[in-house]
Protein backbone atom coordinates (compact mmCIF):
# COMPACT_ATOMS: atom_id res chain seq x y z
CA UNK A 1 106.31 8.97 222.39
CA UNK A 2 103.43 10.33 220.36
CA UNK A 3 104.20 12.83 217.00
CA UNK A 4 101.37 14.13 215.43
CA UNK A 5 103.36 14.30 211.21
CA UNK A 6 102.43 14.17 207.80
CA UNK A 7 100.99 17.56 207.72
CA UNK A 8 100.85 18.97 204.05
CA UNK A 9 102.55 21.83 203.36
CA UNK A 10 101.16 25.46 203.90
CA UNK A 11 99.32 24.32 207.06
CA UNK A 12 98.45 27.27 209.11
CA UNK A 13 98.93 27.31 212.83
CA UNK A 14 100.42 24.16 213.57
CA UNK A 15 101.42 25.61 216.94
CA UNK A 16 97.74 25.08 217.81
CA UNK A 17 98.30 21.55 217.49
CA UNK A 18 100.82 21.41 220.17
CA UNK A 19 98.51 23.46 222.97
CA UNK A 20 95.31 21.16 221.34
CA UNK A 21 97.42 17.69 222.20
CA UNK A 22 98.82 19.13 225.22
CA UNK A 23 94.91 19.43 226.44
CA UNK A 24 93.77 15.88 224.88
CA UNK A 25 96.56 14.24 226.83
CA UNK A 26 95.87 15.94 230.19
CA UNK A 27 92.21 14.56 229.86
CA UNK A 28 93.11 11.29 229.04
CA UNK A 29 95.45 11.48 231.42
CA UNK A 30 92.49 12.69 233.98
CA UNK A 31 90.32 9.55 232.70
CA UNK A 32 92.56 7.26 232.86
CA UNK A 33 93.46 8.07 236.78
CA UNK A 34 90.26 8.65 237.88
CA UNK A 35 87.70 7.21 235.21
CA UNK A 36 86.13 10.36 234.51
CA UNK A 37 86.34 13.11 232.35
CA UNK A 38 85.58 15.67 234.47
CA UNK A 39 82.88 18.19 234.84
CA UNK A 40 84.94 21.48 232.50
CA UNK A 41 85.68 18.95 230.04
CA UNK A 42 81.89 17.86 229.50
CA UNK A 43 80.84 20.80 229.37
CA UNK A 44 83.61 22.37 226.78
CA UNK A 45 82.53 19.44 224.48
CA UNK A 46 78.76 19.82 225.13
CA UNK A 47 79.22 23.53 224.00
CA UNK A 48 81.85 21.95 220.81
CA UNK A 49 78.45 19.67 220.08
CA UNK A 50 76.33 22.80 220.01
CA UNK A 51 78.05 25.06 217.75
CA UNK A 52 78.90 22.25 215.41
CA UNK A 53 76.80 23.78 212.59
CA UNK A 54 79.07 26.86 212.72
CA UNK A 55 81.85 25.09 211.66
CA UNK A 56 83.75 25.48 208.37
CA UNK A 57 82.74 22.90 205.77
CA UNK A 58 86.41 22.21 204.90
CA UNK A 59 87.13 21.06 208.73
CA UNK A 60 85.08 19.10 209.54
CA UNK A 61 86.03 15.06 210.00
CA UNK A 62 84.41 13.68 206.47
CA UNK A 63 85.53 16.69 204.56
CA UNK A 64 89.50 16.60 205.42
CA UNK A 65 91.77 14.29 203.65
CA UNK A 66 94.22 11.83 205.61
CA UNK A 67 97.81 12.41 205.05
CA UNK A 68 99.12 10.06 202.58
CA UNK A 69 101.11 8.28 204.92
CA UNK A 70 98.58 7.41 207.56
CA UNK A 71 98.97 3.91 208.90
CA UNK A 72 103.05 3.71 208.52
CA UNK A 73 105.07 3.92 211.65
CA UNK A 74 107.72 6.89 212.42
């Protein structure tokens, strides 16, 4: 079982977490069958990589805090 917790509250959209994981896991999934990623997924992270500088400050990896319970099992 995966769960994705420790969100703080007020966190907008957390139904876009679902559909995001959903997507992640049906890749991995992908890779881990066949041992490639697949030619929409390279190119939907090759276009991610390109608009990087677009992104808000506040999401991006360095900027956004861990939860405070990161590391304890569920």
């Amino acid at each position: 079982m995966l769960r994705n917790s420790g969100w703080p509250e007020g966190v907008k959209r957390l139904d876009k977490v679902d559909s995001t994981w959903k997507g992640i896991l049906v890749a991995l999934k992908q890779v881990v069958e066949t041992g490639d990623v697949g030619s929409g997924l390279k190119v939907k992270y090759a276009l991610m990589r390109a608009f990087m500088w677009a992104m808000p400050t506040g999401t991006k990896a360095g900027n956004v805090p861990e939860p405070p319970d990161i590391g304890q099992a569920v």
